[in-house]
C-alpha atoms as a PDB file:
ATOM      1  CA  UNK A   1       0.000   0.000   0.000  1.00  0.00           C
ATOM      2  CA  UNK A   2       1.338   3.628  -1.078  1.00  0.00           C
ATOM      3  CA  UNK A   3       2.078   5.704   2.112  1.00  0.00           C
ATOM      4  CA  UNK A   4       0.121   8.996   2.343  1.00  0.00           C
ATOM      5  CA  UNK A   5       1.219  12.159   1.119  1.00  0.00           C
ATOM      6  CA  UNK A   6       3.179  14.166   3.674  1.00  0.00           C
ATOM      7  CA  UNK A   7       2.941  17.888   3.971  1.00  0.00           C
ATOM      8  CA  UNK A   8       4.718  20.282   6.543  1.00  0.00           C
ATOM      9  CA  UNK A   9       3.108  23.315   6.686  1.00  0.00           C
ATOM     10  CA  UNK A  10       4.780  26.382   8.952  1.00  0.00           C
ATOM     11  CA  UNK A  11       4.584  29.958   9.276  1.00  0.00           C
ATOM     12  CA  UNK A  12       8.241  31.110   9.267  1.00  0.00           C
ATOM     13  CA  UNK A  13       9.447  34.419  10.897  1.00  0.00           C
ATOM     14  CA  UNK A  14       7.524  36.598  13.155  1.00  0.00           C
ATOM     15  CA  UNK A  15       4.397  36.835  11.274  1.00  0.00           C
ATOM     16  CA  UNK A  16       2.172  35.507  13.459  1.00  0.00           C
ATOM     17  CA  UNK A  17      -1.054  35.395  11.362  1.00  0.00           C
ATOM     18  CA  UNK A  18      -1.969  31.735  11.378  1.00  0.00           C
ATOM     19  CA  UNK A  19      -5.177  31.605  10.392  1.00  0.00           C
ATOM     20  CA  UNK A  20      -4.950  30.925   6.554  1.00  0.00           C
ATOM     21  CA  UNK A  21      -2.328  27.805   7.375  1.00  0.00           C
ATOM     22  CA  UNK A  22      -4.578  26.268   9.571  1.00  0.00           C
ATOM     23  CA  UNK A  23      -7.465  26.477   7.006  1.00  0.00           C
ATOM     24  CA  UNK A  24      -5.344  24.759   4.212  1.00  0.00           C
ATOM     25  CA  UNK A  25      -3.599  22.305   6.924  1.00  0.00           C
ATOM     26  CA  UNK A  26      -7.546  21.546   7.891  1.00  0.00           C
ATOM     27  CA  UNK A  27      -7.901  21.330   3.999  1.00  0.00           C
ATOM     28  CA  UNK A  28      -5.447  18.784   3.006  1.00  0.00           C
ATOM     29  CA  UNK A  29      -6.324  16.713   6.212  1.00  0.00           C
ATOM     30  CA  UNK A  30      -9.591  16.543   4.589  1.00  0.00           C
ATOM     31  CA  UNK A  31      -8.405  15.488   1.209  1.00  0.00           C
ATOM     32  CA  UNK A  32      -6.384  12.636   3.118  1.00  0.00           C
ATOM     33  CA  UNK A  33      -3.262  13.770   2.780  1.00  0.00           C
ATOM     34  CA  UNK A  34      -0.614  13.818   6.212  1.00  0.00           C
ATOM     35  CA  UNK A  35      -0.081  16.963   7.750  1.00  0.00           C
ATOM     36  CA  UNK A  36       2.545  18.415  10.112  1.00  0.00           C
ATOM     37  CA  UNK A  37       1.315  21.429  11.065  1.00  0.00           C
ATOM     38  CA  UNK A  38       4.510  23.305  12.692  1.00  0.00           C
ATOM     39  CA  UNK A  39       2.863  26.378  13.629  1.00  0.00           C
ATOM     40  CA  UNK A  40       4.172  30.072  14.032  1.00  0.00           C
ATOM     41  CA  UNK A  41       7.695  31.229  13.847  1.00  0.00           C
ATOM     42  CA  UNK A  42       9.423  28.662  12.726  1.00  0.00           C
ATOM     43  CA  UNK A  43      13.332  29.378  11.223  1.00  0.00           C
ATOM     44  CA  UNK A  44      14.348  27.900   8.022  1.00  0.00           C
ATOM     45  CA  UNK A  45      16.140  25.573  10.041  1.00  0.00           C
ATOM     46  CA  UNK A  46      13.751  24.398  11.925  1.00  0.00           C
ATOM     47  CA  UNK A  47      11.291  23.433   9.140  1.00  0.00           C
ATOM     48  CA  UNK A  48      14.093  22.050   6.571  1.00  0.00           C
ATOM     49  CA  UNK A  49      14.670  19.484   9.201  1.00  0.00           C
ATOM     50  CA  UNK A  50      11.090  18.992  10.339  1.00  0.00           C
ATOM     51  CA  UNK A  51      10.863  18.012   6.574  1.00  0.00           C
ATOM     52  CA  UNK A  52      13.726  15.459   6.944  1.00  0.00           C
ATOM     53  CA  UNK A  53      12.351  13.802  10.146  1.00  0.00           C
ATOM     54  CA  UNK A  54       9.252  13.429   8.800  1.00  0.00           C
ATOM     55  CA  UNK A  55       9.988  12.230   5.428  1.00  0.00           C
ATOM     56  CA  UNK A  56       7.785  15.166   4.050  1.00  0.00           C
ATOM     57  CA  UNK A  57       7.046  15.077   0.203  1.00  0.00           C
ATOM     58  CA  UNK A  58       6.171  18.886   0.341  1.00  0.00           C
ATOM     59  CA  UNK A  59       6.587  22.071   2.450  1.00  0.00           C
ATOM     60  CA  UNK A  60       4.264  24.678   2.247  1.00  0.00           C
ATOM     61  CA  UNK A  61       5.074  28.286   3.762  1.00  0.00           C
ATOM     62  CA  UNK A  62       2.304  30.594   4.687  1.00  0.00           C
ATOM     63  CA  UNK A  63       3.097  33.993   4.368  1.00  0.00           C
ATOM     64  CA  UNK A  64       2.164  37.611   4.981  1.00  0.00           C
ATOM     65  CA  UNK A  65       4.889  39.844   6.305  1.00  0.00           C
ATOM     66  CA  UNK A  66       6.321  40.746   3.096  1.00  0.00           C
ATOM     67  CA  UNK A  67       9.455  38.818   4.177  1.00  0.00           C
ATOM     68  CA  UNK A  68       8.803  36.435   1.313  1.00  0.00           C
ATOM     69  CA  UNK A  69      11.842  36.625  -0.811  1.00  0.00           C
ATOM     70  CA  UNK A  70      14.432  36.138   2.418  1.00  0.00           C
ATOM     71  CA  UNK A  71      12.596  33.222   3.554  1.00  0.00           C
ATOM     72  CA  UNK A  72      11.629  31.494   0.788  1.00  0.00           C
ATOM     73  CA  UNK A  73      15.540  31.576  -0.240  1.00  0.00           C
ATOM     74  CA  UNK A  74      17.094  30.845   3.146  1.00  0.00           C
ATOM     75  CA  UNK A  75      14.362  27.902   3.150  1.00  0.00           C
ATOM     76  CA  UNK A  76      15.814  26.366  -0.591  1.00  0.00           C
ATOM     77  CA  UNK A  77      19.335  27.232   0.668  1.00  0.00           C
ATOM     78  CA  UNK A  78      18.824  25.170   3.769  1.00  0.00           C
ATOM     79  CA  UNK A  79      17.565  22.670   1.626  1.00  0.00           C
ATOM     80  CA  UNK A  80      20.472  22.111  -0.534  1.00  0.00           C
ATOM     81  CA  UNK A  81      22.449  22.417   2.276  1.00  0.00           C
ATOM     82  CA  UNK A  82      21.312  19.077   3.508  1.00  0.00           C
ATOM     83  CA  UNK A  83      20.250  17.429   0.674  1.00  0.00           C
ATOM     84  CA  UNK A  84      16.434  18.012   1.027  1.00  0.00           C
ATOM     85  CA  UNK A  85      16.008  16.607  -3.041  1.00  0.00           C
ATOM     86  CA  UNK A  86      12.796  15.702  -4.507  1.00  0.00           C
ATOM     87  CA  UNK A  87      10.501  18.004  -2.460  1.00  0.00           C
ATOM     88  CA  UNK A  88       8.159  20.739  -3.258  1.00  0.00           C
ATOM     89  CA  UNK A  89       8.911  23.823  -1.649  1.00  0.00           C
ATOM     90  CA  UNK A  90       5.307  25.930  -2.428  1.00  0.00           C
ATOM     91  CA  UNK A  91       3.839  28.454  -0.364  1.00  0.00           C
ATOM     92  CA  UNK A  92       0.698  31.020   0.102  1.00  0.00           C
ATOM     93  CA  UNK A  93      -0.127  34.260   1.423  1.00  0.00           C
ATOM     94  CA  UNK A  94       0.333  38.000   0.499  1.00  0.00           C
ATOM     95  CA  UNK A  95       2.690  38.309  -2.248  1.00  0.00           C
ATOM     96  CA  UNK A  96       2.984  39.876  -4.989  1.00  0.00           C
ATOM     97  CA  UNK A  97       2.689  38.893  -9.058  1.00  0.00           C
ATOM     98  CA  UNK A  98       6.331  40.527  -9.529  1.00  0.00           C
ATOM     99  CA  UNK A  99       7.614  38.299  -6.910  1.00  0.00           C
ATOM    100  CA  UNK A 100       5.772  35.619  -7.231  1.00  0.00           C
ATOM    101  CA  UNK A 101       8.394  35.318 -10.709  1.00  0.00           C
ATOM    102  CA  UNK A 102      11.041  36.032  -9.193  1.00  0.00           C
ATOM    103  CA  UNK A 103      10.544  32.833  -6.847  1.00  0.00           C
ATOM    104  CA  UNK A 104       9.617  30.021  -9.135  1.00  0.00           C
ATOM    105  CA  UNK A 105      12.727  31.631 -11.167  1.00  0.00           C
ATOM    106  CA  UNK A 106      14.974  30.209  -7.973  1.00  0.00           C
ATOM    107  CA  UNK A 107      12.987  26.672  -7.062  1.00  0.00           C
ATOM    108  CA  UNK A 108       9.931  27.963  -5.746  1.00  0.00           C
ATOM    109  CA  UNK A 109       6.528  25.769  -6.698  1.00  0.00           C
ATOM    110  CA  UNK A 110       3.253  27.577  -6.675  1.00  0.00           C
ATOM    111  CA  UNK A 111       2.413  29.889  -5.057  1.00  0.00           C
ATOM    112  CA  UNK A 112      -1.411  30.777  -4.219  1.00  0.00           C
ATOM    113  CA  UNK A 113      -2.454  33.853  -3.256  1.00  0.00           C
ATOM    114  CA  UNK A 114      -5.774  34.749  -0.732  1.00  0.00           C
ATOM    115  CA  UNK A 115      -9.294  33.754  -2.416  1.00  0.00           C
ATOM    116  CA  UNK A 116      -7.578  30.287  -4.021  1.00  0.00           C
ATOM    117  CA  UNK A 117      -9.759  27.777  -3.932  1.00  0.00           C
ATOM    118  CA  UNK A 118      -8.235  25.220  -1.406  1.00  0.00           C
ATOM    119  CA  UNK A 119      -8.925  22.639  -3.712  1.00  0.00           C
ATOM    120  CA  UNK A 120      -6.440  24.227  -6.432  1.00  0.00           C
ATOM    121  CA  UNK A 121      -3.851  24.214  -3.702  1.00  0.00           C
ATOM    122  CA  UNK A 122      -4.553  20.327  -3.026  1.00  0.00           C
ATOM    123  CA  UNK A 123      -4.394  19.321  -6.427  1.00  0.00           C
ATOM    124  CA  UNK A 124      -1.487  21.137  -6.921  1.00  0.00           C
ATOM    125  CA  UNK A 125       0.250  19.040  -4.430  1.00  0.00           C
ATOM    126  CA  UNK A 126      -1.443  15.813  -5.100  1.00  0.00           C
ATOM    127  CA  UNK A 127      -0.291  16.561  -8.667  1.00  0.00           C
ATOM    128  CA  UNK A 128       3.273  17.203  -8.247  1.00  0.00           C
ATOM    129  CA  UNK A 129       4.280  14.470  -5.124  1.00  0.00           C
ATOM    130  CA  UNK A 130       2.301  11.907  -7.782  1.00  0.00           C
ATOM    131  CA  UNK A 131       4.792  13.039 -10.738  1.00  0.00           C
ATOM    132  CA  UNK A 132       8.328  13.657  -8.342  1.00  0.00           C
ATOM    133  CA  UNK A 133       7.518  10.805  -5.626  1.00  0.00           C
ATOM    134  CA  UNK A 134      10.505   9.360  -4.570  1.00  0.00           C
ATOM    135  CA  UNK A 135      11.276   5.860  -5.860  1.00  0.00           C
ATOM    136  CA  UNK A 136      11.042   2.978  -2.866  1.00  0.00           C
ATOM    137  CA  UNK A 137      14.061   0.461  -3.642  1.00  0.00           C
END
């Protein structure tokens, strides 16, 4: 039987606005898909290796204090740094379209912005793990 998908989702920095992660954590749960919900203020750090303990196909970053472009990089540099291969680094919040560019230009997934339909975001992820699942020797 194929394991579940596995999603870490994590407000990094000091935003503390958590309400929007805890609708799309609630959101995948739904959709049966495994959910580490890591809460608010999380470093780079701290989620990269959340990711590795829990053998997470995805990360998703909710965001809203305009600190997007430090942390979505320190997050993909921390990433490479310990050889975090073969997951989705996506993300939500208040960001804008200019940006939004400039981050799937460095590794960056999707990005969804408010008023996305949840189920966009799901199928997103379904979509993705499905094509870039790791192989199980």
């Amino acid at each position: 039987m194929e394991r579940k998908i596995r999603v870490i989702i994590a407000k990094a920095g000091l935003d503390g606005h958590d309400r929007g992660a805890k609708v799309i954590a609630a959101a995948f749960r739904d959709a049966g898909i495994e959910v580490i919900y890591l809460g608010l203020r999380q470093t780079p750090e701290m989620i990269v290796e959340a990711a590795l303990q829990e053998d997470a196909d995805a990360i998703g970053i909710s965001i809203l204090s305009g600190a997007h472009m430090t942390v979505f990089k320190k997050i993909l540099d921390q990433m490479k740094a310990k050889d975090v291969d073969n997951v989705l680094l996506f993300g939500g919040g208040i960001i804008p379209k200019e940006d939004i560019a400039k981050l799937k230009e460095i590794g960056v997934g999707e990005l969804f912005t408010p008023g996305t339909p949840t189920h966009e975001t799901i199928e997103y992820v379904k979509n993705w793990v499905n094509e870039h699942r790791k192989l199980e020797v």
